[in-house]
Protein backbone atom coordinates (compact mmCIF):
# COMPACT_ATOMS: atom_id res chain seq x y z
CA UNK A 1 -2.57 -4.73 -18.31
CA UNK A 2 -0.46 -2.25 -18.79
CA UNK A 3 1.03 -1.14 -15.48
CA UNK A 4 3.52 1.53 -13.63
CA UNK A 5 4.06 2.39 -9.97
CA UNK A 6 4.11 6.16 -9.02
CA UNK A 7 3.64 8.81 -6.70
CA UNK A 8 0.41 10.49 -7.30
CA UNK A 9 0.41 14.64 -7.03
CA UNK A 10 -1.34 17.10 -4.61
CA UNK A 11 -3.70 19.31 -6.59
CA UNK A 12 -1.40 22.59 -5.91
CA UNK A 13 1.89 20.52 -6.79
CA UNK A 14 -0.04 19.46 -10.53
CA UNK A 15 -1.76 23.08 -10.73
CA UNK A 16 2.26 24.17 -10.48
CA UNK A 17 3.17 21.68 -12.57
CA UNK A 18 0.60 22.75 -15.42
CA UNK A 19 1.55 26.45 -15.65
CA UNK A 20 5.28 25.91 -16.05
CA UNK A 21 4.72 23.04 -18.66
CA UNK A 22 2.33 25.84 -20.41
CA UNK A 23 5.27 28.10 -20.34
CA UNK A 24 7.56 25.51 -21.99
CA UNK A 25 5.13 24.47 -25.12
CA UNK A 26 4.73 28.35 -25.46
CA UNK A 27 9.06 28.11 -25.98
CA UNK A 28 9.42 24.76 -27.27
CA UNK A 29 8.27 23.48 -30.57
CA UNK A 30 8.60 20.16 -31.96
CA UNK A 31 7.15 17.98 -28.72
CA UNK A 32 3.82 16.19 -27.35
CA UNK A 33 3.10 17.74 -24.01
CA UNK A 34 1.97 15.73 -20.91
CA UNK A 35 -1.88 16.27 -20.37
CA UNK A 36 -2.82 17.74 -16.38
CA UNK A 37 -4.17 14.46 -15.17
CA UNK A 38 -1.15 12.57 -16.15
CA UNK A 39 1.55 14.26 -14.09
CA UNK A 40 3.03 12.21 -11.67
CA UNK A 41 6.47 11.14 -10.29
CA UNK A 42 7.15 7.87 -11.86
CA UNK A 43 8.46 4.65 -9.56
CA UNK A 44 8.99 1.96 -11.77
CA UNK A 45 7.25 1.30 -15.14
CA UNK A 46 6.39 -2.44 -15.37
CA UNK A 47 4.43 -2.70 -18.80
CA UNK A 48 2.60 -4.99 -20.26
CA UNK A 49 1.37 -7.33 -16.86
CA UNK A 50 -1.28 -10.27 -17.05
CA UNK A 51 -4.00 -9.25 -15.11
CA UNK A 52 -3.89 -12.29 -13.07
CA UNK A 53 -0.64 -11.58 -11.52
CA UNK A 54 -1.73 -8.05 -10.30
CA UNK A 55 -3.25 -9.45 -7.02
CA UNK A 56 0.58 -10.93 -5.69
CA UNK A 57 1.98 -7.44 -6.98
CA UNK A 58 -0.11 -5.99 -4.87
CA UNK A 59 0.78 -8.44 -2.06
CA UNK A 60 4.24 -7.80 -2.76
CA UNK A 61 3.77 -3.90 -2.76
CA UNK A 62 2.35 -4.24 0.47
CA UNK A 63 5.26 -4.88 2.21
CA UNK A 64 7.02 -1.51 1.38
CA UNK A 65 7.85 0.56 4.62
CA UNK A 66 9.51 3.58 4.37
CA UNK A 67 9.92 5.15 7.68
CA UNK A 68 7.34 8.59 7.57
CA UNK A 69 6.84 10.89 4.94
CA UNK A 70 9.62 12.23 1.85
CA UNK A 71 9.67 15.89 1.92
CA UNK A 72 9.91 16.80 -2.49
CA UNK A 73 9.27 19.74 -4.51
CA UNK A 74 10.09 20.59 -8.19
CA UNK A 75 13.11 22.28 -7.89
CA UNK A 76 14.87 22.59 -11.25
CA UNK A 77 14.50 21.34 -15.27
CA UNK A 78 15.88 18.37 -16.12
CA UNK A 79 16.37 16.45 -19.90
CA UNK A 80 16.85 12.90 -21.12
CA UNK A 81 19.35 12.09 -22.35
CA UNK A 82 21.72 14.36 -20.09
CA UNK A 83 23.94 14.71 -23.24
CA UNK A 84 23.37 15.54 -27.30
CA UNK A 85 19.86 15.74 -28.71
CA UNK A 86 16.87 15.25 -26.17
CA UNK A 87 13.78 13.28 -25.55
CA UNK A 88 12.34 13.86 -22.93
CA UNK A 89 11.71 17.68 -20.93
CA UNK A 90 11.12 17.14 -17.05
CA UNK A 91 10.79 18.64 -13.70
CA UNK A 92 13.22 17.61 -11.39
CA UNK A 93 12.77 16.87 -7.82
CA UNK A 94 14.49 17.74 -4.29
CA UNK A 95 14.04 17.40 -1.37
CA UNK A 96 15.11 13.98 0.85
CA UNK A 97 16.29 12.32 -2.34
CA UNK A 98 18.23 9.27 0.19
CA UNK A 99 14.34 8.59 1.02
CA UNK A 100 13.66 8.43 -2.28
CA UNK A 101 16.21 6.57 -3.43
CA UNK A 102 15.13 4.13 -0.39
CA UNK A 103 11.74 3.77 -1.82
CA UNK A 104 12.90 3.30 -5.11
CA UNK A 105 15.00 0.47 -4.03
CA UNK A 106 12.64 -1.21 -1.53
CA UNK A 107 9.91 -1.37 -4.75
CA UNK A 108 12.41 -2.76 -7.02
CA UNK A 109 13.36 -5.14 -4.63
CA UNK A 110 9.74 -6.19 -4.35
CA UNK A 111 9.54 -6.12 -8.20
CA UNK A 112 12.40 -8.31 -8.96
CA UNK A 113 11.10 -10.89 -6.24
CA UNK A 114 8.34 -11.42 -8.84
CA UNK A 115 10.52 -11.63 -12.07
CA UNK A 116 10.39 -7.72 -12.95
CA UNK A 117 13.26 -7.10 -14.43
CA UNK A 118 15.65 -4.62 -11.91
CA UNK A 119 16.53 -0.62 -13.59
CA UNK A 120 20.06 -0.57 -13.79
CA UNK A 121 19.72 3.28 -14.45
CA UNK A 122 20.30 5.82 -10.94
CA UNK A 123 16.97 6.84 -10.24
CA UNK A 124 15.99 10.75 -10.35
CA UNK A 125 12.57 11.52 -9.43
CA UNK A 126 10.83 14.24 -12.00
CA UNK A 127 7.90 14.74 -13.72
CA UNK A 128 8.06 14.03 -17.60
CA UNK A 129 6.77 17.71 -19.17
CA UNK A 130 7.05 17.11 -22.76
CA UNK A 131 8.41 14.00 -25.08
CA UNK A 132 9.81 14.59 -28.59
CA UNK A 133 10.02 11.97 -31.15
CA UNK A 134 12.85 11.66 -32.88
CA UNK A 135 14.67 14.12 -30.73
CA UNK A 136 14.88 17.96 -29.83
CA UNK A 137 18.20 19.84 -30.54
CA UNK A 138 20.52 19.70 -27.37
CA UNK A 139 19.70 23.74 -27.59
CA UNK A 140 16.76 23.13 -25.57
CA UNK A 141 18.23 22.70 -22.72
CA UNK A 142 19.20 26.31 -22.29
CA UNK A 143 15.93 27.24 -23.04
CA UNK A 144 14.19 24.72 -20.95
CA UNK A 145 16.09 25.83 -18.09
CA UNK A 146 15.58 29.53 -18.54
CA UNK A 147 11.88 29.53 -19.02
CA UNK A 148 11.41 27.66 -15.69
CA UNK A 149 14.33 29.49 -13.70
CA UNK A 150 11.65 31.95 -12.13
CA UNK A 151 8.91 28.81 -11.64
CA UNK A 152 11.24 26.49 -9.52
CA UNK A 153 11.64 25.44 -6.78
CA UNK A 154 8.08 24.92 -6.81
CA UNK A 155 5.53 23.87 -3.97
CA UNK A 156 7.21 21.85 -1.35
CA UNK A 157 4.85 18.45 -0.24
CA UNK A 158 5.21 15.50 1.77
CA UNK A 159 4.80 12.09 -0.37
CA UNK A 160 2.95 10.13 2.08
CA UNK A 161 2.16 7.09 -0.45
CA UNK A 162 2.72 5.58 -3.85
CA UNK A 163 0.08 3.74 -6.13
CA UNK A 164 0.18 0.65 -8.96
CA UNK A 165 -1.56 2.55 -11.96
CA UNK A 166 -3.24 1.16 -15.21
CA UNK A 167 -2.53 2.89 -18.01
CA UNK A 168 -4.73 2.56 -21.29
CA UNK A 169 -3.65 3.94 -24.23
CA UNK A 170 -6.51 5.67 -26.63
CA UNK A 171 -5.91 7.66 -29.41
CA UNK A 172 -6.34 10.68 -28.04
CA UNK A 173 -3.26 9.79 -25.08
CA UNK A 174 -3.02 7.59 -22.12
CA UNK A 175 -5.85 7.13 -19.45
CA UNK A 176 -4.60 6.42 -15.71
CA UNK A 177 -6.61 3.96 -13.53
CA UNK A 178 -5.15 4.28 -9.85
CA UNK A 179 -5.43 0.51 -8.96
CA UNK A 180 -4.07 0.39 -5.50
CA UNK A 181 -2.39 3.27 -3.03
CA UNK A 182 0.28 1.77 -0.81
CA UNK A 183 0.41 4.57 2.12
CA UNK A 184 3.93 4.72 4.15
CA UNK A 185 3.75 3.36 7.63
C-alpha cells in the first residue's frame, strides 16, 4: 500500500484552493496540475507500506495529542526548490505554524518508532498546486507569486484532525482512499 498522512481540507478551503490553482495553469505552462479532490496539506509521505503493518500504524497514530485545534489558512505562494529552477508550485500556510510544527514532530516521532525513516527537511505546511518534470525556469516564481497576490491569504480554518491516506496510482492520476482520521483531543 501506498500510504501518506495528511490533513484533509474543508470544502470552502479546496473550493479556494481550486480557483487560484486555475489562475496559475492559465499563467504557467509546462506543469501537471493537482486535480480538486487531491488537495490536501501533506504530513508525512510514507510510501510503499505492507498492508499488514497498517493496523500498528494506526495504533501508533493513535497516540497523537495535540492540545485543541491549529488555526491555518493559505496565505502566500511558495516553490520547491527555494532556489534555481523549480518543481514544485504550492500554497503556503499560516497561521499557528509552532502547532504545526508540534504535530509534525509528534507523527514523526510515532513514525520512526515503527522504522519510518525521520524527514530531516524543516517542515512547511502547503498545498502542492502544480509539479513540473524536469523543472520550470526560476522565472516562475515572480509570476507564481503575482497571480496569487490578490487570492491570499485565503479562508482561515481550524485543523481539527489528520488522516493515514491510500493512494493508488491509475493512469489517469492518483486516487485517495482516507483510511483512518485521527481527530485532536
Amino acid at each position: 500500500m501506498r500510504l501518506f498522512i495528511a490533513i484533509e481540507l474543508p470544502d470552502d478551503v479546496r473550493e479556494h484552493l481550486v480557483q487560484l490553482r486555475d489562475r496559475l495553469k492559465a499563467q504557467i505552462a509546462g506543469a501537471w496540475y493537482t486535480r480538486d479532490q487531491n488537495l490536501h496539506v501533506t504530513l508525512k509521505f510514507l510510501g510503499e507500506v505492507d498492508e499488514r503493518r497498517s493496523s500498528e500504524l494506526i495504533e501508533s497514530l493513535s497516540k497523537v495529542r495535540i492540545g485543541g485545534a491549529i488555526q491555518a489558512s493559505a496565505d502566500k505562494i511558495e516553490c520547491f526548490p527555494d532556489r534555481g529552477p523549480l518543481r514544485i508550485v504550492a500554497a503556503g500556510f499560516g497561521g499557528d505554524l509552532d502547532a504545526f510544527a508540534a504535530l509534525h514532530r509528534a507523527i514523526e516521532q510515532r513514525c520512526q518508532h515503527l522504522g519510518f525513516e525521520r524527514e530531516t527537511r524543516k517542515y512547511r505546511p502547503h498545498v502542492t498546486l502544480a509539479r513540473a518534470r524536469p523543472t520550470l525556469p526560476s522565472s516562475v516564481r515572480k509570476i507564481a507569486a503575482e497571480t496569487a497576490a490578490s487570492m491570499l491569504p485565503g479562508p482561515a480554518f481550524a485543523v481539527q484532525e489528520f488522516a493515514l491516506v491510500q493512494s493508488r496510482l491509475k493512469p489517469q492520476g492518483a486516487e485517495y482512499q482516507t483510511i483512518q482520521r485521527f481527530k485532536f483531543d
